[in-house]
Protein backbone atom coordinates (compact mmCIF):
# COMPACT_ATOMS: atom_id res chain seq x y z
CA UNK A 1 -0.99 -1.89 -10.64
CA UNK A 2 -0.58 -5.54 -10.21
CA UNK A 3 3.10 -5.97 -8.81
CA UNK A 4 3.07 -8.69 -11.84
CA UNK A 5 6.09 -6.97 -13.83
CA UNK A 6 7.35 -4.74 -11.98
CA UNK A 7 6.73 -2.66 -8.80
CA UNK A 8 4.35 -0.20 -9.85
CA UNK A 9 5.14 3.08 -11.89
CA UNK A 10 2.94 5.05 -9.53
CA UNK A 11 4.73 3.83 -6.31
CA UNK A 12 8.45 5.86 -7.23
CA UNK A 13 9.79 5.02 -3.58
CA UNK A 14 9.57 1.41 -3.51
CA UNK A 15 13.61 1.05 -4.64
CA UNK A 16 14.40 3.46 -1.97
CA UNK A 17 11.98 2.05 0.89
CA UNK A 18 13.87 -0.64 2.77
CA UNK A 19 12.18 -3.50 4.14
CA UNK A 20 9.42 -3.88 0.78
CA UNK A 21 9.58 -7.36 -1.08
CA UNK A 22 7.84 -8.30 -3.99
CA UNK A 23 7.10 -11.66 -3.59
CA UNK A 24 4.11 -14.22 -3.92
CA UNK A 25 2.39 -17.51 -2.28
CA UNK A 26 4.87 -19.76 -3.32
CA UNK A 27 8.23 -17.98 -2.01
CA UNK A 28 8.30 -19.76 1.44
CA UNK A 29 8.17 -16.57 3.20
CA UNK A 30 4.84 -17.52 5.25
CA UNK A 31 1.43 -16.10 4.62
CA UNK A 32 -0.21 -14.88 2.71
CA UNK A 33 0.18 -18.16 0.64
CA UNK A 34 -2.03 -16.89 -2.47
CA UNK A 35 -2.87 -12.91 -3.56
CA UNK A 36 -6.52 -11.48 -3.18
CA UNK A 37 -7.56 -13.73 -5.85
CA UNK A 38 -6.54 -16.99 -4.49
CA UNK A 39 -3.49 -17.25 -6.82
CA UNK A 40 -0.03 -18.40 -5.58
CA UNK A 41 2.03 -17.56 -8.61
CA UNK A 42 0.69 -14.14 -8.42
CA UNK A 43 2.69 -11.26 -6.79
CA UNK A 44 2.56 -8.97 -3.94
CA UNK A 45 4.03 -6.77 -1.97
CA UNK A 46 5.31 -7.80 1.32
CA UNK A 47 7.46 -6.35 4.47
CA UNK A 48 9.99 -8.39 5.25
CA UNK A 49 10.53 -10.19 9.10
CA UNK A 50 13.17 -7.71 9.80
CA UNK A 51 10.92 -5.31 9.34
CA UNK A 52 8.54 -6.73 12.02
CA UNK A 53 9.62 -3.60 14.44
CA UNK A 54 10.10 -1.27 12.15
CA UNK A 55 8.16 0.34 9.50
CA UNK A 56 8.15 1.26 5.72
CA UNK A 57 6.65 3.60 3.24
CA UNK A 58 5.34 3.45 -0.07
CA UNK A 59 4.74 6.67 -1.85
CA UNK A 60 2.81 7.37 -5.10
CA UNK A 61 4.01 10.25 -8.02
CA UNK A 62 2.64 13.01 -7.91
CA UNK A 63 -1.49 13.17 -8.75
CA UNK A 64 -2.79 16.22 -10.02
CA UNK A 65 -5.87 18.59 -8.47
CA UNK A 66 -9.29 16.92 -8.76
CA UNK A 67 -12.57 18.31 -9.52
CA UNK A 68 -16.03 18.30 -9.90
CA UNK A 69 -15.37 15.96 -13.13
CA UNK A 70 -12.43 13.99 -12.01
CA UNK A 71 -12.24 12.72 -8.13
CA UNK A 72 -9.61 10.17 -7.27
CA UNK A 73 -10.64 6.68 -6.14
CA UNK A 74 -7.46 4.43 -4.96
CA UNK A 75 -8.91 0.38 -4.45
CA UNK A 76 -5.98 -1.85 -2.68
CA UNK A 77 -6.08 -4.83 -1.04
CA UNK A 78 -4.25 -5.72 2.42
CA UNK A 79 -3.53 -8.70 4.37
CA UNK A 80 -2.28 -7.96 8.07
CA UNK A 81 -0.64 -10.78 10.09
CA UNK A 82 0.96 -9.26 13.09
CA UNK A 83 -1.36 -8.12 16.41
CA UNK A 84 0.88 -5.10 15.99
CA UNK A 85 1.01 -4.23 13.01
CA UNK A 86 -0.71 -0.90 11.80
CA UNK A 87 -1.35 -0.15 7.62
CA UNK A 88 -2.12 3.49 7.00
CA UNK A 89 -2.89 5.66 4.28
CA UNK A 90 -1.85 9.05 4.19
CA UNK A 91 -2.33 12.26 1.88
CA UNK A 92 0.14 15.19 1.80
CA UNK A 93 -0.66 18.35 -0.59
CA UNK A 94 2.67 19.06 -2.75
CA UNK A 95 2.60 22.31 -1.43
CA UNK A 96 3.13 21.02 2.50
CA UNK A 97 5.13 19.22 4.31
CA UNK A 98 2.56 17.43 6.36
CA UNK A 99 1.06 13.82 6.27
CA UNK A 100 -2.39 13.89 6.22
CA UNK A 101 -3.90 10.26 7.92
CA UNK A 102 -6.38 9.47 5.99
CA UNK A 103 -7.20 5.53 6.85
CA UNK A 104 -5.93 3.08 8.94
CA UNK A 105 -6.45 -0.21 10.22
CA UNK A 106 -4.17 -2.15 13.52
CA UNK A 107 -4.53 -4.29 16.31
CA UNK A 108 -6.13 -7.27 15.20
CA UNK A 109 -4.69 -10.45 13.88
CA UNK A 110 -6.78 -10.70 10.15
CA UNK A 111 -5.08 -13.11 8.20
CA UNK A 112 -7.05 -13.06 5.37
CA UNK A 113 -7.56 -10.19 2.43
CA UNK A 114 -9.34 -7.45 2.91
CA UNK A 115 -10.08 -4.77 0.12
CA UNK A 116 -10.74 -1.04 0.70
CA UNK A 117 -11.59 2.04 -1.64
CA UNK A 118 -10.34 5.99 -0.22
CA UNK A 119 -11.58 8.98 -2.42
CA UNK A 120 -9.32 11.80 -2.51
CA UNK A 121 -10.73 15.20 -3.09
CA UNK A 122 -7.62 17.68 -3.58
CA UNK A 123 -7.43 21.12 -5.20
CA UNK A 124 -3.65 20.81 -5.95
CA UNK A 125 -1.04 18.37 -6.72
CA UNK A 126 -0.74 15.50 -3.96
CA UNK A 127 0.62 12.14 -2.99
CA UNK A 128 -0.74 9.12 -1.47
């Protein structure tokens, strides 16, 4: 999932999720100026200013159960440019209605990319 045609067929909410842009360096929107790979033409998801109080979800389809055989490794990249702005990742079970957190990262003002890899280890359905 690149963001490079179109949002992502494995993030179903996106259309739903106010405050989500997809966007890249060259949109005048302020950093990030290039993606993780140093290229401005290349897109991204973004929150939008408004959003800068606020916050906004992004939430995979539906994965099924992994095993011994098949584990689940998601790899993203992230660029945070607010002090107060926290990313998380969560993991709910399709059976329950809780959010599991399952990484996060806040506080700090990063501007630049950072990349991180979570391994999910489920033995139903879930989403990310």
């Amino acid at each position: 999932c690149d963001f490079e045609t179109d949002e992502c067929k494995a993030l179903h909410e996106l259309n739903l999720q106010p405050g989500w842009v997809r966007r890249n360096g060259r949109s005048g929107m302020g950093p990030p100026y290039f993606d993780h790979n140093g290229n401005d033409g290349a897109c991204f998801l973004s929150l939008s200013s408004e959003m800068a109080s606020s916050s906004a979800t992004l939430r995979t389809n539906v994965f099924l159960p992994t095993d011994e055989e098949h584990v689940c490794q998601i790899t993203f990249h992230y660029w945070i440019s607010q002090m107060s702005g926290t990313l998380m990742v969560g993991f709910q079970k399709h059976s329950e209605d809780i959010i599991t957190n399952i990484w996060q990262v806040s506080g700090e003002l990063q501007n630049q990319w950072k990349e991180n890899t979570i391994t999910i280890n489920s033995t139903e359905k879930y989403e990310v």
